[in-house]
C-alpha atoms as a PDB file:
ATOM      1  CA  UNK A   1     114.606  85.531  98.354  1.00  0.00           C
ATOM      2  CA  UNK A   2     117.501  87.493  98.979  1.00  0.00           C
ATOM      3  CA  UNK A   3     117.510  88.959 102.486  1.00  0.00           C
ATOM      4  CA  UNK A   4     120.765  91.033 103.134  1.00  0.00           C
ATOM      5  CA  UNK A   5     119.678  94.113 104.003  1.00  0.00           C
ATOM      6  CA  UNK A   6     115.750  93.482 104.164  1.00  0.00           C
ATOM      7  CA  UNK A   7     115.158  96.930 102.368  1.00  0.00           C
ATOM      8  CA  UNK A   8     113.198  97.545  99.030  1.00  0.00           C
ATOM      9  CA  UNK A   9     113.877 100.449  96.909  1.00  0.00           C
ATOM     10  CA  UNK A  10     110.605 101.860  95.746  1.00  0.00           C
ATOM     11  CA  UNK A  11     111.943 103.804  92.817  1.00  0.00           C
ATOM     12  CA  UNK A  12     109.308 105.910  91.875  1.00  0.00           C
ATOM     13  CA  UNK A  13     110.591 108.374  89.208  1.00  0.00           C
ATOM     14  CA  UNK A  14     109.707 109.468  86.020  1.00  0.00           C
ATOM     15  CA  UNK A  15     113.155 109.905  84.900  1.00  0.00           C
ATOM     16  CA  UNK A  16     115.372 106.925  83.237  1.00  0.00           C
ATOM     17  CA  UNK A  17     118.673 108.468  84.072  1.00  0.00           C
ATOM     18  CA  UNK A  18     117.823 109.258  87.764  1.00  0.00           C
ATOM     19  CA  UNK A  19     116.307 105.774  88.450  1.00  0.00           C
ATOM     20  CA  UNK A  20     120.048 104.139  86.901  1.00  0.00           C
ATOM     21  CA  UNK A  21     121.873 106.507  88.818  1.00  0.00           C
ATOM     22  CA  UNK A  22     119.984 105.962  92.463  1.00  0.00           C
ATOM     23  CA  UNK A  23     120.179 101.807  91.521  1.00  0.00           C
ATOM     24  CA  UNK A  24     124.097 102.269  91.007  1.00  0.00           C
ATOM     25  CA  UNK A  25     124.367 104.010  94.027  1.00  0.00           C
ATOM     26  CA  UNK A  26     122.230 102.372  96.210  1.00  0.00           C
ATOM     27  CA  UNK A  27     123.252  98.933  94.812  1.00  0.00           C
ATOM     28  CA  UNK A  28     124.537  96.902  97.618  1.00  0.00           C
ATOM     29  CA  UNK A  29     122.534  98.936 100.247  1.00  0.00           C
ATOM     30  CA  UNK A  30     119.011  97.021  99.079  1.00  0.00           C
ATOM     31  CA  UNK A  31     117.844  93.760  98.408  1.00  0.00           C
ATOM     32  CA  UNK A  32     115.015  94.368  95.541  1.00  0.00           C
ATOM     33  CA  UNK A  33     114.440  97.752  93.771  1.00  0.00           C
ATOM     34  CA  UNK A  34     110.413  97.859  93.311  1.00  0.00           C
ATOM     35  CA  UNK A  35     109.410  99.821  90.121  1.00  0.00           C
ATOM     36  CA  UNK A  36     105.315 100.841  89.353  1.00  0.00           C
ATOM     37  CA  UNK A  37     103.749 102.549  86.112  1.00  0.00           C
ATOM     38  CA  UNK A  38     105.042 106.231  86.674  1.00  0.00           C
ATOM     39  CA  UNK A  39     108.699 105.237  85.707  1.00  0.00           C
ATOM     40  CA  UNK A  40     107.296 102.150  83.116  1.00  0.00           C
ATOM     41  CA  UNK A  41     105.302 105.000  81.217  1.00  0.00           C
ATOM     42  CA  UNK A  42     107.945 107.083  81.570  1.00  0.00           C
ATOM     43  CA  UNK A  43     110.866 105.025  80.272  1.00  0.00           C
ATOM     44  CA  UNK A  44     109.412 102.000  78.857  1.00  0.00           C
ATOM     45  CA  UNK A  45     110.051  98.260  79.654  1.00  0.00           C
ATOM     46  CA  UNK A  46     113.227  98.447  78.364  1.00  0.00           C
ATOM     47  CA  UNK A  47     114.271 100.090  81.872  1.00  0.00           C
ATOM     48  CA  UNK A  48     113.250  96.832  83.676  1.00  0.00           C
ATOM     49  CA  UNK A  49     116.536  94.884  82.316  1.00  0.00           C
ATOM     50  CA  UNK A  50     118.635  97.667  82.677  1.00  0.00           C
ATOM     51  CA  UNK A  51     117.869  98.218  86.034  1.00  0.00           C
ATOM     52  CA  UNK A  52     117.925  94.286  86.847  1.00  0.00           C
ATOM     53  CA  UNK A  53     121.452  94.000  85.454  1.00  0.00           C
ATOM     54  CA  UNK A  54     122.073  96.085  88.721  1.00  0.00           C
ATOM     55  CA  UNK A  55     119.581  95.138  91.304  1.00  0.00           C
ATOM     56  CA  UNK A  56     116.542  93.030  90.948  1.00  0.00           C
ATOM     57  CA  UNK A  57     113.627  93.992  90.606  1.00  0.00           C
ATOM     58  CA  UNK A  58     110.193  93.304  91.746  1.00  0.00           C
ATOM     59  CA  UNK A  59     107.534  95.019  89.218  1.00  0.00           C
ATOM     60  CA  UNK A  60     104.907  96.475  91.566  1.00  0.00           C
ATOM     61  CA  UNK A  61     101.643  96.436  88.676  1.00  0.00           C
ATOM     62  CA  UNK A  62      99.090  95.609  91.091  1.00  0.00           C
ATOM     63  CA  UNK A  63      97.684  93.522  88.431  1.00  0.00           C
ATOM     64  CA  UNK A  64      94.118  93.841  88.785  1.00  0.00           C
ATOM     65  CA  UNK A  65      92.034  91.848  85.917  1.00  0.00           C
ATOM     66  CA  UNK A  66      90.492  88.972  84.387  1.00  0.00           C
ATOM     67  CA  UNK A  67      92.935  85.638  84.408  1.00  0.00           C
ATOM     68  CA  UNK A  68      93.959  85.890  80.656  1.00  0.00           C
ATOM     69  CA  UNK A  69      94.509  89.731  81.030  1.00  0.00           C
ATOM     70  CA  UNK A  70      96.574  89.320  84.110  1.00  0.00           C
ATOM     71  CA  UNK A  71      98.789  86.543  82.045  1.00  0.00           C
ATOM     72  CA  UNK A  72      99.422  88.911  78.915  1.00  0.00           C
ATOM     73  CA  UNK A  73     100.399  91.764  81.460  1.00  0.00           C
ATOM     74  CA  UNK A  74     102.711  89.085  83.521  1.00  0.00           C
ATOM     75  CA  UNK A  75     104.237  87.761  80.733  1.00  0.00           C
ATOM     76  CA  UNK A  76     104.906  90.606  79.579  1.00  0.00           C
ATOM     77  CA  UNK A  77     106.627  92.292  82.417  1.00  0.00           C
ATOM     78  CA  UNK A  78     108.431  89.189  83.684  1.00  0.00           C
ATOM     79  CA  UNK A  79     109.870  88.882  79.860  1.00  0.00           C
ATOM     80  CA  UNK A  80     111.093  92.398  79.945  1.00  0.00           C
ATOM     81  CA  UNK A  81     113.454  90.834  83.012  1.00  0.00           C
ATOM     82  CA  UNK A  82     111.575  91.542  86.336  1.00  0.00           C
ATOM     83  CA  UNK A  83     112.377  89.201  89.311  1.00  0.00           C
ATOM     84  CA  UNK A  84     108.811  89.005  91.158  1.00  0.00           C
ATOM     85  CA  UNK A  85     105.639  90.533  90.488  1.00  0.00           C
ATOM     86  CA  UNK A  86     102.748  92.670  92.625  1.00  0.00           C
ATOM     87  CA  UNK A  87      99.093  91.447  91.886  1.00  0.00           C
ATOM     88  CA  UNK A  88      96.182  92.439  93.649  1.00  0.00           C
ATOM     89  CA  UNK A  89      94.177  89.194  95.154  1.00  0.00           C
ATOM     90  CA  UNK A  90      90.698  90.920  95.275  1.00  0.00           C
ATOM     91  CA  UNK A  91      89.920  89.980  91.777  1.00  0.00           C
ATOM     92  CA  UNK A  92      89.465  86.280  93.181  1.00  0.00           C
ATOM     93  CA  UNK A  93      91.475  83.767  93.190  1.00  0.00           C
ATOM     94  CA  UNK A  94      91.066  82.124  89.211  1.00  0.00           C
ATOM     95  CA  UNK A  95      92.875  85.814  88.529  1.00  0.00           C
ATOM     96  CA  UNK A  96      95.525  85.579  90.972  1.00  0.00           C
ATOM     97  CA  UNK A  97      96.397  81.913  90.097  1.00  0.00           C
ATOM     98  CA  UNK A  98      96.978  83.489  86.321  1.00  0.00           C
ATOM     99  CA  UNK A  99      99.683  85.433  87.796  1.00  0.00           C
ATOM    100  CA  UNK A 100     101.041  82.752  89.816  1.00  0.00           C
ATOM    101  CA  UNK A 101     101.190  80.326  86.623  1.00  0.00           C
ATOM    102  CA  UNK A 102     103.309  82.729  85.085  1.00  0.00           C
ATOM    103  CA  UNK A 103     105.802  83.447  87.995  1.00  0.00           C
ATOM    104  CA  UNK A 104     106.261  79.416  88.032  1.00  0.00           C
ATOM    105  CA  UNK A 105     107.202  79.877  84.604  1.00  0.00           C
ATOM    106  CA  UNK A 106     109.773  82.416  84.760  1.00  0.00           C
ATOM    107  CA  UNK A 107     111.004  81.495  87.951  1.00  0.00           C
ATOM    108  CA  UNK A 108     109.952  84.471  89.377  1.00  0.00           C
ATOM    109  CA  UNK A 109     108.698  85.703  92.802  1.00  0.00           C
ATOM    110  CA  UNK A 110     104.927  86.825  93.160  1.00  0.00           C
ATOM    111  CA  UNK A 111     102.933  88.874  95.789  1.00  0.00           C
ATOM    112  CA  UNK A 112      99.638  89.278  96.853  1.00  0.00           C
ATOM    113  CA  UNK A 113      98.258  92.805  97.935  1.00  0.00           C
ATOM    114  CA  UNK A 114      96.657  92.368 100.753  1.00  0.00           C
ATOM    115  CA  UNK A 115      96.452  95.796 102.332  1.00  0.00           C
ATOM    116  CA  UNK A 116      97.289  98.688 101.318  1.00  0.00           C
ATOM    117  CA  UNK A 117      99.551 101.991 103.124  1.00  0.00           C
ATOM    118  CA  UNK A 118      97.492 105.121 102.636  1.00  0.00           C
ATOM    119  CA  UNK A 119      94.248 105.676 105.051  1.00  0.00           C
ATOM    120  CA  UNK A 120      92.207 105.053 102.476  1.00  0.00           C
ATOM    121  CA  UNK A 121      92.671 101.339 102.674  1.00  0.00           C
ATOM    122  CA  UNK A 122      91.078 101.128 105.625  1.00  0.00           C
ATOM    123  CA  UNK A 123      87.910 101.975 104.220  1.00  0.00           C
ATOM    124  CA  UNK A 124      87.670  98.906 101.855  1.00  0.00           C
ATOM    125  CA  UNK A 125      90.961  96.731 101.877  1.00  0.00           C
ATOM    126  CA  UNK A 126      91.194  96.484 105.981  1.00  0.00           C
ATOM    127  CA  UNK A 127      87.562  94.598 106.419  1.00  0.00           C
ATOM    128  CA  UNK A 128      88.785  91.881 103.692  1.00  0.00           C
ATOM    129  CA  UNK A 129      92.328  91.672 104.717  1.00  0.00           C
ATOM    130  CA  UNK A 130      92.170  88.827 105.981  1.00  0.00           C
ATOM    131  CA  UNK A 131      90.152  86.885 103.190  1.00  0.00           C
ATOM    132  CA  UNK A 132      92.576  87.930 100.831  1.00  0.00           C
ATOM    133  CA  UNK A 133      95.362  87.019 102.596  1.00  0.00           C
ATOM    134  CA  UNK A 134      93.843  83.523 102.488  1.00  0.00           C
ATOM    135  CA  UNK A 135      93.027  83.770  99.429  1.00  0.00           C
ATOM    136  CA  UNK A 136      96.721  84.745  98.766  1.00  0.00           C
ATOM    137  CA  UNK A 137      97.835  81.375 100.492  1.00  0.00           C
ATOM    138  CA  UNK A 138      95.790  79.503  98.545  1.00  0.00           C
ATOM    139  CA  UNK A 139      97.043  80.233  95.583  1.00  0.00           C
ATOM    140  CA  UNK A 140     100.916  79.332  96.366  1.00  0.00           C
ATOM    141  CA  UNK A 141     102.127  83.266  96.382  1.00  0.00           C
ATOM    142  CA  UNK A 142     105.675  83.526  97.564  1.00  0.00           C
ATOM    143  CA  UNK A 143     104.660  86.689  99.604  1.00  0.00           C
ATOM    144  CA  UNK A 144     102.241  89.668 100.459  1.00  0.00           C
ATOM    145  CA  UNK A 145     102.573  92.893 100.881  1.00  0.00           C
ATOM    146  CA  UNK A 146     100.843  94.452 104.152  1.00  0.00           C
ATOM    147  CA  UNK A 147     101.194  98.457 105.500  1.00  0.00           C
ATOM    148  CA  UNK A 148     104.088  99.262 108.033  1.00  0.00           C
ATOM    149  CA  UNK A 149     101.888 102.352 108.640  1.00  0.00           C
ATOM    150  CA  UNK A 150      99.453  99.898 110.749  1.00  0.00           C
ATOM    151  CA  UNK A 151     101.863  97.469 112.250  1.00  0.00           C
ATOM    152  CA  UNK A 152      98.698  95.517 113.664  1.00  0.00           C
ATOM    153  CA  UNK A 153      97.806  94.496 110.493  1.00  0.00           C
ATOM    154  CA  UNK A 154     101.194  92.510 109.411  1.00  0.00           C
ATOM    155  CA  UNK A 155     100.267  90.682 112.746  1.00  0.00           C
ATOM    156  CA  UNK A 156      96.858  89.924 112.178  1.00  0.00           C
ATOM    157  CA  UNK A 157      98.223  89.329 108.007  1.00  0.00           C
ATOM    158  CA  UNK A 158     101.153  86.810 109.928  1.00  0.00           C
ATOM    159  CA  UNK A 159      98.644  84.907 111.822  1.00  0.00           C
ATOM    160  CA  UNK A 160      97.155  83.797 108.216  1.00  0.00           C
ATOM    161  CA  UNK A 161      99.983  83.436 106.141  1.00  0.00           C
ATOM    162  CA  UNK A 162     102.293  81.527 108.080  1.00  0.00           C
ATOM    163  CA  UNK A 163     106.296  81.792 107.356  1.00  0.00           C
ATOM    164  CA  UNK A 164     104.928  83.342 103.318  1.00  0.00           C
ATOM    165  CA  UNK A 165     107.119  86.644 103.215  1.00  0.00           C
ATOM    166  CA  UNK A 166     105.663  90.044 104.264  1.00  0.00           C
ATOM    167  CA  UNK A 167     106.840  93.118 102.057  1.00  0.00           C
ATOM    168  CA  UNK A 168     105.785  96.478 104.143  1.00  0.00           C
ATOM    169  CA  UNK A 169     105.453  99.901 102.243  1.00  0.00           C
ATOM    170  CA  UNK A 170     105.065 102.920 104.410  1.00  0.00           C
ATOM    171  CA  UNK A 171     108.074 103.613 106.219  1.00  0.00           C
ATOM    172  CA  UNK A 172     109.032 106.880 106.194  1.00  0.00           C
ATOM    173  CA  UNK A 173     107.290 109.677 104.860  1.00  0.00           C
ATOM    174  CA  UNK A 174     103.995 107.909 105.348  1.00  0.00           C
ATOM    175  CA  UNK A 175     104.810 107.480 109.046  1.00  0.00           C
ATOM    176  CA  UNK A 176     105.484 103.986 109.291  1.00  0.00           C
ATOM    177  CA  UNK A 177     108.517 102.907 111.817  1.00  0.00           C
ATOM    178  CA  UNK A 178     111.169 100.408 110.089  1.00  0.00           C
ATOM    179  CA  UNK A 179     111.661  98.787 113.762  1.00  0.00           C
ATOM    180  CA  UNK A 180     108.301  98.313 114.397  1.00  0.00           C
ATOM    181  CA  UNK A 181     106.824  97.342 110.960  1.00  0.00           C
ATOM    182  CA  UNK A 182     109.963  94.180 111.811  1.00  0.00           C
ATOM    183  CA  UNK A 183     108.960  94.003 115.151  1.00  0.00           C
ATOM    184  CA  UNK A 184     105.252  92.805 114.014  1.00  0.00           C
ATOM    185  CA  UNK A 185     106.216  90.347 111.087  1.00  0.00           C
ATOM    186  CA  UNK A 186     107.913  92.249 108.219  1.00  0.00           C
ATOM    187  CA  UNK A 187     110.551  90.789 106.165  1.00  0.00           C
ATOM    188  CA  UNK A 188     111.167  93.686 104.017  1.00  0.00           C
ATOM    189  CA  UNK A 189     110.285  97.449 104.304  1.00  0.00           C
ATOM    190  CA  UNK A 190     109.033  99.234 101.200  1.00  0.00           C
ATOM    191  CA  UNK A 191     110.959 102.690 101.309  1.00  0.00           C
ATOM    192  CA  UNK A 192     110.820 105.330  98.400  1.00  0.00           C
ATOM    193  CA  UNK A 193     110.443 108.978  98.871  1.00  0.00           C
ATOM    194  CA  UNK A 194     112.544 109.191 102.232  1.00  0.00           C
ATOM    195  CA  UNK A 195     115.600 107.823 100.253  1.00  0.00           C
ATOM    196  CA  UNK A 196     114.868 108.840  96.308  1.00  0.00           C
ATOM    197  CA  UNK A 197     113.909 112.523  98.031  1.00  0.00           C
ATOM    198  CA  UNK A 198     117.099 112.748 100.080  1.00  0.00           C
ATOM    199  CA  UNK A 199     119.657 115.187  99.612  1.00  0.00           C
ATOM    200  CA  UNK A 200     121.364 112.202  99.680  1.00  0.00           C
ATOM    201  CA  UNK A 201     119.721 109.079  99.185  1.00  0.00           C
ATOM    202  CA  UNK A 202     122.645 106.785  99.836  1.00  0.00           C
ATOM    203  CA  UNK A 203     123.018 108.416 103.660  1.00  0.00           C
ATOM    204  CA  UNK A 204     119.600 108.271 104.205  1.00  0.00           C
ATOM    205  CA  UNK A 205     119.197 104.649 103.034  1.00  0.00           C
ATOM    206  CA  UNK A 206     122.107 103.822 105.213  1.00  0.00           C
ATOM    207  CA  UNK A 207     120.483 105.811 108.214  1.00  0.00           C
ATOM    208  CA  UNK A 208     117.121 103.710 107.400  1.00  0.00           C
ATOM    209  CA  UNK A 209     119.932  99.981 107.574  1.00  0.00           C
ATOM    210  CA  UNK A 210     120.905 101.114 110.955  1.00  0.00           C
ATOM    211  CA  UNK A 211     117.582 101.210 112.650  1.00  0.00           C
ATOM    212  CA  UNK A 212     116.867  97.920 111.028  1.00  0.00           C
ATOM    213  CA  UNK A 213     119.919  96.713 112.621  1.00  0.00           C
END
């Protein structure tokens, strides 16, 4: 993986012009842009490649089903020009595996959700953390994604996974600190709304590349 500026782009916008402009602007200043459903329903696949011919991008589907559901929706996503993948690993591992065939095939990156940033992961997600992470490991995942909002869970999540990568979300407007998210065993920080919010986002992602620094 690319690791320049250890920063992740979550672009979540509905709009196709806004998410071109803030990758054309931001391009240089992040390593992976991560896009979700809100701007795919928005704009269609077709914004995948033309935000990919800028910066690449990770498609964060959280793919969630059985094993030859979670290969149409990989395919299909990683054929549209994605980079690397989200899937969730509590489905079990023959589902995860699915999505891990597929990243093989297209040379792509995939991650494993292990935990979640909002509180409301703690009510579920937190008690099997570490089972999924496992899990995760297991099944040859290039990465998995663990909250900067409770920087003693990327430790515990490190302790499992070995030298596998560690994408963060949370830093920023959910609270989490981009020096201490690194300081426990991120590689990359997750940031959206602080940046895509900003009055200007290229300031504020530069503001974000200093503390990391």
């Amino acid at each position: 993986m690319t690791k320049d500026t250890h920063l992740i782009l979550a672009l979540d916008v509905l709009s196709p012009e806004k998410a071109l402009d803030l990758s054309r602007s931001l391009k240089g200043h992040v390593d992976y842009i991560k896009i979700g459903y809100p701007l795919l329903l928005s704009a269609g696949l077709e914004i995948v490649g033309k935000i990919s011919s800028l910066v690449p991008v990770i498609a964060d589907l959280k793919v969630a089903d059985i094993p030859n559901t979670n290969v149409l929706i990989s395919k299909q996503i990683l054929n549209s020009g994605a980079q690397g993948l989200i899937s969730h690993a509590f489905t079990g591992k023959d589902s995860l595996e699915a999505c891990v065939k597929v990243a093989r095939e297209h040379e792509a990156l995939i991650f494993a959700v292990t935990e979640m940033s909002h509180p409301g992961a703690a009510d579920f997600m937190a008690p099997q953390a570490e089972r999924l992470a496992q899990i995760a490991v297991d099944c040859g995942v290039d990465g998995v994604v663990a909250p900067a909002t409770r920087p003693e869970r990327i430790k515990l999540i490190r302790s499992i996974i070995g030298d596998k990568v560690i994408i963060s979300p949370g830093v920023g407007v959910q609270g989490g600190s981009a020096k201490t998210a690194l300081e426990a065993g991120a590689d990359y920080l997750i940031v959206g709304r602080s940046i895509i919010e900003a009055k200007d986002p290229l300031s504020e992602a530069k503001k974000i590349l200093s503390e990391i620094r």
